[in-house]
PDB file of N, CA and C in Angstrom:
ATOM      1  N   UNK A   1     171.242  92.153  45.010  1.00  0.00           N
ATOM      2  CA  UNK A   1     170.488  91.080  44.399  1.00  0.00           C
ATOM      3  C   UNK A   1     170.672  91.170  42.882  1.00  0.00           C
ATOM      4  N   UNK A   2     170.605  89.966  42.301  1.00  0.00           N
ATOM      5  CA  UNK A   2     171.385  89.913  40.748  1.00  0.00           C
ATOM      6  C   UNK A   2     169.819  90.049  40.090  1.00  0.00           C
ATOM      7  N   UNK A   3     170.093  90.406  38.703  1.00  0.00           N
ATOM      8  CA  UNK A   3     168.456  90.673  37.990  1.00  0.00           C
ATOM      9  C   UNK A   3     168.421  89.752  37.657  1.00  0.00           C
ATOM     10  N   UNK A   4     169.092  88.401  37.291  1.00  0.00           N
ATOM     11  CA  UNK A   4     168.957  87.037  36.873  1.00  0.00           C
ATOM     12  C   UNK A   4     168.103  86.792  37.924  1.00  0.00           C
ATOM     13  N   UNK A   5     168.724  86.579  39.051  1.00  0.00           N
ATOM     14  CA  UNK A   5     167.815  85.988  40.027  1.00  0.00           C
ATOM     15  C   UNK A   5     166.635  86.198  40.436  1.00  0.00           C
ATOM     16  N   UNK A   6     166.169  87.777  40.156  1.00  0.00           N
ATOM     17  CA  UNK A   6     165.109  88.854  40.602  1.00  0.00           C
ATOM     18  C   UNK A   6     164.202  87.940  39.732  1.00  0.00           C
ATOM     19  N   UNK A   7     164.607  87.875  38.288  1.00  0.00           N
ATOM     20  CA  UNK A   7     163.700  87.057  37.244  1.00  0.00           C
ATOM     21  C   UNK A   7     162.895  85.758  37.623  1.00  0.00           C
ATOM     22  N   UNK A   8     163.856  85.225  38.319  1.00  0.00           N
ATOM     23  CA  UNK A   8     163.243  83.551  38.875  1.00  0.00           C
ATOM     24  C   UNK A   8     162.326  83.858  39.980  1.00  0.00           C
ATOM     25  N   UNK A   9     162.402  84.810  40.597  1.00  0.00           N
ATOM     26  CA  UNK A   9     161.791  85.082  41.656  1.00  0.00           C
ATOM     27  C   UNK A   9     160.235  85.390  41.829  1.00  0.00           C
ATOM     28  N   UNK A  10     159.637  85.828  40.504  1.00  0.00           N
ATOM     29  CA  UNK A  10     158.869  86.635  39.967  1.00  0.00           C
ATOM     30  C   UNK A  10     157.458  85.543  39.537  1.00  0.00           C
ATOM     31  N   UNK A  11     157.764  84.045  39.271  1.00  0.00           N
ATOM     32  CA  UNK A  11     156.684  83.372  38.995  1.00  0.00           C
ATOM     33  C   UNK A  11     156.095  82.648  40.203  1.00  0.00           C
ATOM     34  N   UNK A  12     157.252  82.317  41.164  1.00  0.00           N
ATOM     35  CA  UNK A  12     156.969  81.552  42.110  1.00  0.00           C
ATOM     36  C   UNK A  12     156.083  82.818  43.272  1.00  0.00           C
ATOM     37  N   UNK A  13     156.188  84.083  43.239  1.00  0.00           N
ATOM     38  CA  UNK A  13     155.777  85.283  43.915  1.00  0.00           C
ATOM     39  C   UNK A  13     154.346  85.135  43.145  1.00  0.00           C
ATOM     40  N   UNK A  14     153.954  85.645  42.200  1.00  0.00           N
ATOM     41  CA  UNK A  14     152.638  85.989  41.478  1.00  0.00           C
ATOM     42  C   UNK A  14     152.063  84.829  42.352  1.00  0.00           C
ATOM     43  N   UNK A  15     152.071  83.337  41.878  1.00  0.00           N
ATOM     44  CA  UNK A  15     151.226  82.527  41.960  1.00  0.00           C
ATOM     45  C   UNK A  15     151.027  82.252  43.544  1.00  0.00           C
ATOM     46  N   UNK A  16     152.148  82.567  44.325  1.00  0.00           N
ATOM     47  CA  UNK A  16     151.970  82.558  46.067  1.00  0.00           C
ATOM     48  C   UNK A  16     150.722  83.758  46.253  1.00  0.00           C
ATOM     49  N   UNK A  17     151.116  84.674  45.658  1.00  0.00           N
ATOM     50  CA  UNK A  17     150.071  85.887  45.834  1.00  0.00           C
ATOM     51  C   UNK A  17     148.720  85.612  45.732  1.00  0.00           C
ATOM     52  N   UNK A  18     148.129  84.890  44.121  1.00  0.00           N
ATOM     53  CA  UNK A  18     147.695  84.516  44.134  1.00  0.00           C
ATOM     54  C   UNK A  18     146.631  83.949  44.486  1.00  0.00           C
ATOM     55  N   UNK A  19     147.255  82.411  45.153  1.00  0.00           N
ATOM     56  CA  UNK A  19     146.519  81.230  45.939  1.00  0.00           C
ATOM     57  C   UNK A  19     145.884  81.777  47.305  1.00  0.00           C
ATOM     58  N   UNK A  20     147.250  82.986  47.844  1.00  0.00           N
ATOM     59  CA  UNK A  20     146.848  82.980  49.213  1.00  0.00           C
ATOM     60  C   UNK A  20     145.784  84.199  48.813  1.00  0.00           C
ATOM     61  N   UNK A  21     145.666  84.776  47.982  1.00  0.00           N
ATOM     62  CA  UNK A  21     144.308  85.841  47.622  1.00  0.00           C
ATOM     63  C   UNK A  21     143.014  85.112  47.385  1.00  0.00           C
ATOM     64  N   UNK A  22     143.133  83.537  46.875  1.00  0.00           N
ATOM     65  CA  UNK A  22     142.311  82.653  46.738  1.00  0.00           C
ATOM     66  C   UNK A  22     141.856  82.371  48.183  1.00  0.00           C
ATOM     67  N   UNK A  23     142.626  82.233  49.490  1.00  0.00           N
ATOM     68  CA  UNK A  23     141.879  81.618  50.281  1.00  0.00           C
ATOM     69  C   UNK A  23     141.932  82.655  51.125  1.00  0.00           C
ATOM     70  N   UNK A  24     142.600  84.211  51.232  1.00  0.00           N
ATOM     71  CA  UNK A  24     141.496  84.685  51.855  1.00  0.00           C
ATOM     72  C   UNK A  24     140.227  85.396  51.323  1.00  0.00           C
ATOM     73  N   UNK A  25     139.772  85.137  50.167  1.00  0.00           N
ATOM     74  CA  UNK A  25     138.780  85.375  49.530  1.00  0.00           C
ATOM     75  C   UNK A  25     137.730  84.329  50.327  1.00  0.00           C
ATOM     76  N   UNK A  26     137.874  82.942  50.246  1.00  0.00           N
ATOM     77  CA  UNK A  26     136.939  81.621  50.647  1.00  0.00           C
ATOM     78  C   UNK A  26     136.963  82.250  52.138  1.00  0.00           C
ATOM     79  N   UNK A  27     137.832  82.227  52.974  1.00  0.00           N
ATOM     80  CA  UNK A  27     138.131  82.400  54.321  1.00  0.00           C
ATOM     81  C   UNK A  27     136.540  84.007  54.685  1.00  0.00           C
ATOM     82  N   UNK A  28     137.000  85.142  54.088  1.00  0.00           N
ATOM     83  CA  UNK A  28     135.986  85.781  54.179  1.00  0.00           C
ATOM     84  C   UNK A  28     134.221  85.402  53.545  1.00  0.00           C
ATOM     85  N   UNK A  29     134.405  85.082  52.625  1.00  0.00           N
ATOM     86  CA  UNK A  29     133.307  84.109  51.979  1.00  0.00           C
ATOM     87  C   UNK A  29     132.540  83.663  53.050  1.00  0.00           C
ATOM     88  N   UNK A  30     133.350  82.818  53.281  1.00  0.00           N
ATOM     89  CA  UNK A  30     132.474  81.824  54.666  1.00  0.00           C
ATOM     90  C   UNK A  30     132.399  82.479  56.049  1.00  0.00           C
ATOM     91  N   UNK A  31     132.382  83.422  55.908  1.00  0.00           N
ATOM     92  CA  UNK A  31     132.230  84.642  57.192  1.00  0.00           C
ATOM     93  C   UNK A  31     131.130  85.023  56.839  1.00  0.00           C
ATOM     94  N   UNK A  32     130.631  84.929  55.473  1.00  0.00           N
ATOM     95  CA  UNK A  32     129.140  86.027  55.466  1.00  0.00           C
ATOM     96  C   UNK A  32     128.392  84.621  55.068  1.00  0.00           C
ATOM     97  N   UNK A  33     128.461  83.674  54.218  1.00  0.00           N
ATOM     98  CA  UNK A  33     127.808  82.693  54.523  1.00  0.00           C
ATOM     99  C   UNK A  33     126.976  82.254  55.372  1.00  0.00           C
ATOM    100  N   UNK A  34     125.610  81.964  55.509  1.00  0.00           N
ATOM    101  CA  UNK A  34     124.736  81.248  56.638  1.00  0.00           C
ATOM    102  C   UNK A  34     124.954  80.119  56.666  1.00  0.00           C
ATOM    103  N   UNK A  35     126.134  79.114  57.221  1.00  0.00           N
ATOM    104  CA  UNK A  35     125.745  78.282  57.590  1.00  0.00           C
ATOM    105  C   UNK A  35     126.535  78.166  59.217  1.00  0.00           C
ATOM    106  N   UNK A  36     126.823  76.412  59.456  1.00  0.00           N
ATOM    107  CA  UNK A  36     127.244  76.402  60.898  1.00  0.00           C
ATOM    108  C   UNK A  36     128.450  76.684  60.924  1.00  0.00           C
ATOM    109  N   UNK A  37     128.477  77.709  62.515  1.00  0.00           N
ATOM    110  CA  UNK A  37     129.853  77.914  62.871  1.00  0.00           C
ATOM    111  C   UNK A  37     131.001  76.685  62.996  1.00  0.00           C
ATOM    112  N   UNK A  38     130.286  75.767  63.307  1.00  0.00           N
ATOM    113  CA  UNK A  38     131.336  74.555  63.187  1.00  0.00           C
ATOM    114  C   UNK A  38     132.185  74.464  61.779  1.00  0.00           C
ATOM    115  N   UNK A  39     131.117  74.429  60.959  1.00  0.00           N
ATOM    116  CA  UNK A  39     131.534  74.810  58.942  1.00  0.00           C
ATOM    117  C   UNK A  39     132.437  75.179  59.290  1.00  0.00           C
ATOM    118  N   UNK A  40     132.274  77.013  59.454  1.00  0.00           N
ATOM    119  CA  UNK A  40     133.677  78.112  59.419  1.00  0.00           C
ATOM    120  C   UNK A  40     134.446  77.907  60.099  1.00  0.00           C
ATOM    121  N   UNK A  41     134.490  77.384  61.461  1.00  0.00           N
ATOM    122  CA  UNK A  41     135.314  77.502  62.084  1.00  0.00           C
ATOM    123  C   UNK A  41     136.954  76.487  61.034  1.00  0.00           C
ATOM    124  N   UNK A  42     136.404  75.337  60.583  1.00  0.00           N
ATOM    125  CA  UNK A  42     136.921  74.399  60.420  1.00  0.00           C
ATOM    126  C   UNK A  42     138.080  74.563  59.020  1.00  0.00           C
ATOM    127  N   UNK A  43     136.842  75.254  58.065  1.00  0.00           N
ATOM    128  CA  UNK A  43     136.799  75.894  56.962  1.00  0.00           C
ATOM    129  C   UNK A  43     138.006  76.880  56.933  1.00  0.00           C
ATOM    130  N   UNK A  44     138.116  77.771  57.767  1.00  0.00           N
ATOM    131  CA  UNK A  44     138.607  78.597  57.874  1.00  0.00           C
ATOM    132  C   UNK A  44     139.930  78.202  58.937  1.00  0.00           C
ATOM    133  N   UNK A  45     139.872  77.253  59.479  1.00  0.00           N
ATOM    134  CA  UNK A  45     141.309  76.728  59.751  1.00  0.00           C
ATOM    135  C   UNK A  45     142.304  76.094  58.644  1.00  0.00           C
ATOM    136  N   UNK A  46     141.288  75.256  57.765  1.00  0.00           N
ATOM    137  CA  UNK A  46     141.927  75.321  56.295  1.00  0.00           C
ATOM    138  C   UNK A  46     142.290  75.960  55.646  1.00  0.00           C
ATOM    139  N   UNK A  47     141.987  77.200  55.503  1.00  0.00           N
ATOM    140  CA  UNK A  47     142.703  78.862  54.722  1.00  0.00           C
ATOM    141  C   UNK A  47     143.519  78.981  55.553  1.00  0.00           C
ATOM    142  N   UNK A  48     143.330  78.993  56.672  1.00  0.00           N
ATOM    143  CA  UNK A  48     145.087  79.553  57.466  1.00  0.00           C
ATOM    144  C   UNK A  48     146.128  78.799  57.320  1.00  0.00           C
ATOM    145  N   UNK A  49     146.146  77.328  57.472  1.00  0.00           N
ATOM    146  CA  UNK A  49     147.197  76.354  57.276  1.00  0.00           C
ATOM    147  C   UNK A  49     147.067  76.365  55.731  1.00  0.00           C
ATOM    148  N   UNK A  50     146.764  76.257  54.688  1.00  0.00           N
ATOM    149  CA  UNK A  50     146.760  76.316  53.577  1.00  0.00           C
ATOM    150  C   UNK A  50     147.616  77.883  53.091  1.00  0.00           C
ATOM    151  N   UNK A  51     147.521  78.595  53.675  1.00  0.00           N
ATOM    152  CA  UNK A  51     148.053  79.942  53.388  1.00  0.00           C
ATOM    153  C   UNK A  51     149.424  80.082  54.036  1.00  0.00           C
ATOM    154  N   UNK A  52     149.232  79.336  55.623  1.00  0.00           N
ATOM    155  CA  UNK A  52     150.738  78.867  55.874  1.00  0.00           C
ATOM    156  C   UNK A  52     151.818  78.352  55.347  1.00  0.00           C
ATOM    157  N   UNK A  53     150.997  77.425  54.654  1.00  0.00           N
ATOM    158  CA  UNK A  53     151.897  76.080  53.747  1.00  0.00           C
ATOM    159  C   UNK A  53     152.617  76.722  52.511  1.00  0.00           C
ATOM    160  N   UNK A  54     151.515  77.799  51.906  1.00  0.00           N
ATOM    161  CA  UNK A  54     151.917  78.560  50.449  1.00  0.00           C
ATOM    162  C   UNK A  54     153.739  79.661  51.034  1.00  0.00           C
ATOM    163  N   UNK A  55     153.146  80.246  52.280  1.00  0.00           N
ATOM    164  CA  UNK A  55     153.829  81.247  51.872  1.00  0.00           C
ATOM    165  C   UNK A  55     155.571  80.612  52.942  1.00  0.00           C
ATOM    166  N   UNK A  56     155.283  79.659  53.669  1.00  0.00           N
ATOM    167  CA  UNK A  56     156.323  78.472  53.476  1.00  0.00           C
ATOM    168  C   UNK A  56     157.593  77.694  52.668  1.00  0.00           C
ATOM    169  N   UNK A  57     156.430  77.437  51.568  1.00  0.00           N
ATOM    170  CA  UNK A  57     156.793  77.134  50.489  1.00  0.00           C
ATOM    171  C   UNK A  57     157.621  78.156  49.576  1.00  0.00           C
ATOM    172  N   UNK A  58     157.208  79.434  49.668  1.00  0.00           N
ATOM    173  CA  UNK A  58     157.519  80.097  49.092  1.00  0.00           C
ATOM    174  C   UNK A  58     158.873  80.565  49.401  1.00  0.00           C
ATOM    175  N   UNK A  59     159.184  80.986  50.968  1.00  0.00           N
ATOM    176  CA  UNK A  59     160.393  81.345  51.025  1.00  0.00           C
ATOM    177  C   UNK A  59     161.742  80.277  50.754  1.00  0.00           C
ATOM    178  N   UNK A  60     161.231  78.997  50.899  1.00  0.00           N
ATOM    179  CA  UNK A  60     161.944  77.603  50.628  1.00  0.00           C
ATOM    180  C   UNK A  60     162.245  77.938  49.132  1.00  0.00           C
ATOM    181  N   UNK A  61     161.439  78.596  48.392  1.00  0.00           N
ATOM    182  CA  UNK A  61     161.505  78.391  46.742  1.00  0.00           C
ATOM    183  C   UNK A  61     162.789  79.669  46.463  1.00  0.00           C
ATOM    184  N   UNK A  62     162.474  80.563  46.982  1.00  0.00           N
ATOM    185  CA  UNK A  62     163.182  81.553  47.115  1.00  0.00           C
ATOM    186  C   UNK A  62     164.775  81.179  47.531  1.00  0.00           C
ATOM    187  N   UNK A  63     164.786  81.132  48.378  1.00  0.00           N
ATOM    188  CA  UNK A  63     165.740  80.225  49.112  1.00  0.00           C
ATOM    189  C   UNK A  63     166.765  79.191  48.203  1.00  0.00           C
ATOM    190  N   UNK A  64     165.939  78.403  47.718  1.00  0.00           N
ATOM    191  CA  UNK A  64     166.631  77.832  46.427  1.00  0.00           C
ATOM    192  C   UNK A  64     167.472  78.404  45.284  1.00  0.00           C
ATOM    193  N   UNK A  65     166.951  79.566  45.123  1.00  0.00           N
ATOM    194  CA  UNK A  65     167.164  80.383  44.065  1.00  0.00           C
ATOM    195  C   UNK A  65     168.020  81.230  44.107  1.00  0.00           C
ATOM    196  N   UNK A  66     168.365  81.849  45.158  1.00  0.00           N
ATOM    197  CA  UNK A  66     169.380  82.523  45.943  1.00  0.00           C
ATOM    198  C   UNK A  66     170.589  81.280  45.933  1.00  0.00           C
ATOM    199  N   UNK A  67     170.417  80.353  46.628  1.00  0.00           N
ATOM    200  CA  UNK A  67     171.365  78.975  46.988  1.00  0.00           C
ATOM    201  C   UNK A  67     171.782  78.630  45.204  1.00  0.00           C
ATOM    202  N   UNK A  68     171.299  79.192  44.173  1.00  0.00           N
ATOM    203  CA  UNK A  68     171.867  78.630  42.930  1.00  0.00           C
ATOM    204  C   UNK A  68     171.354  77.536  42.059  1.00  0.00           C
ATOM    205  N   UNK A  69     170.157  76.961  43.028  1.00  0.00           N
ATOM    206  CA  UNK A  69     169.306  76.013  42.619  1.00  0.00           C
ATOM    207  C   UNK A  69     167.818  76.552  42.044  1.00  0.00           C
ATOM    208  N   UNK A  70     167.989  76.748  40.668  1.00  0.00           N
ATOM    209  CA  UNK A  70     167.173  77.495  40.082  1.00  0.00           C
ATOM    210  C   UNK A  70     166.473  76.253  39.326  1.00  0.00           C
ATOM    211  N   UNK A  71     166.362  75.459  39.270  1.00  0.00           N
ATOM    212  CA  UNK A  71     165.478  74.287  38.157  1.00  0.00           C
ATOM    213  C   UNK A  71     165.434  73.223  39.296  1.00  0.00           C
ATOM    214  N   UNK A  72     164.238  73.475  39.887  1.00  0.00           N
ATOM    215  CA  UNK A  72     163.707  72.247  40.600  1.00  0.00           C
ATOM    216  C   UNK A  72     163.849  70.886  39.779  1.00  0.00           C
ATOM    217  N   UNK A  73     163.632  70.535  38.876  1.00  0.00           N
ATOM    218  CA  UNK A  73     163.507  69.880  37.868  1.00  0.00           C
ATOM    219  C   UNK A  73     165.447  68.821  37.868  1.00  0.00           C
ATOM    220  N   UNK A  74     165.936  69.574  37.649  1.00  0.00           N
ATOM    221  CA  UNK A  74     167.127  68.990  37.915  1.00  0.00           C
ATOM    222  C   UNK A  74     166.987  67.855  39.194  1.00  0.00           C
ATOM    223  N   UNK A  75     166.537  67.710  39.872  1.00  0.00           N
ATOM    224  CA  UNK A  75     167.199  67.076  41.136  1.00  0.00           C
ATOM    225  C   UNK A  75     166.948  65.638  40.599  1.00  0.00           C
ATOM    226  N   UNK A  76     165.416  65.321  39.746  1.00  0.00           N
ATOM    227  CA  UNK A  76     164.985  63.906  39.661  1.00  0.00           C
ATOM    228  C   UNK A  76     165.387  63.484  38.256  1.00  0.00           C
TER     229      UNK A  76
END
């Protein structure tokens, strides 16, 4: 793996880390929370697909970057 690339790799990682530390933070949250299980249940199907979507995204971003396509920005 090239250290150029290691470099690009490194912002799109933090902020995946991140988000998905963001929702399993909410995800446990609403585990000790009193309210209805319907809430959490629902709630907490949103942190999983939301955490799906991030770390998804992420290998796609990765992926890019490896493939040579380092500036999303270019395409539009």
């Amino acid at each position: 793996m090239h250290k150029k690339h290691w470099n690009k790799k490194i912002a799109p990682i933090i902020v995946s880390l991140c988000l998905i530390g963001y929702y399993v933070l909410v995800g446990f949250s609403l585990i000790i929370l009193n309210i209805s299980n319907t809430i959490k249940i629902i709630a907490l199907i949103i942190s999983v697909i939301g955490t799906v979507v991030i770390i998804m995204v992420l290998i796609e971003r990765i992926k890019e970057i490896n493939g040579g396509e380092e500036d999303d920005l270019s395409k539009y």
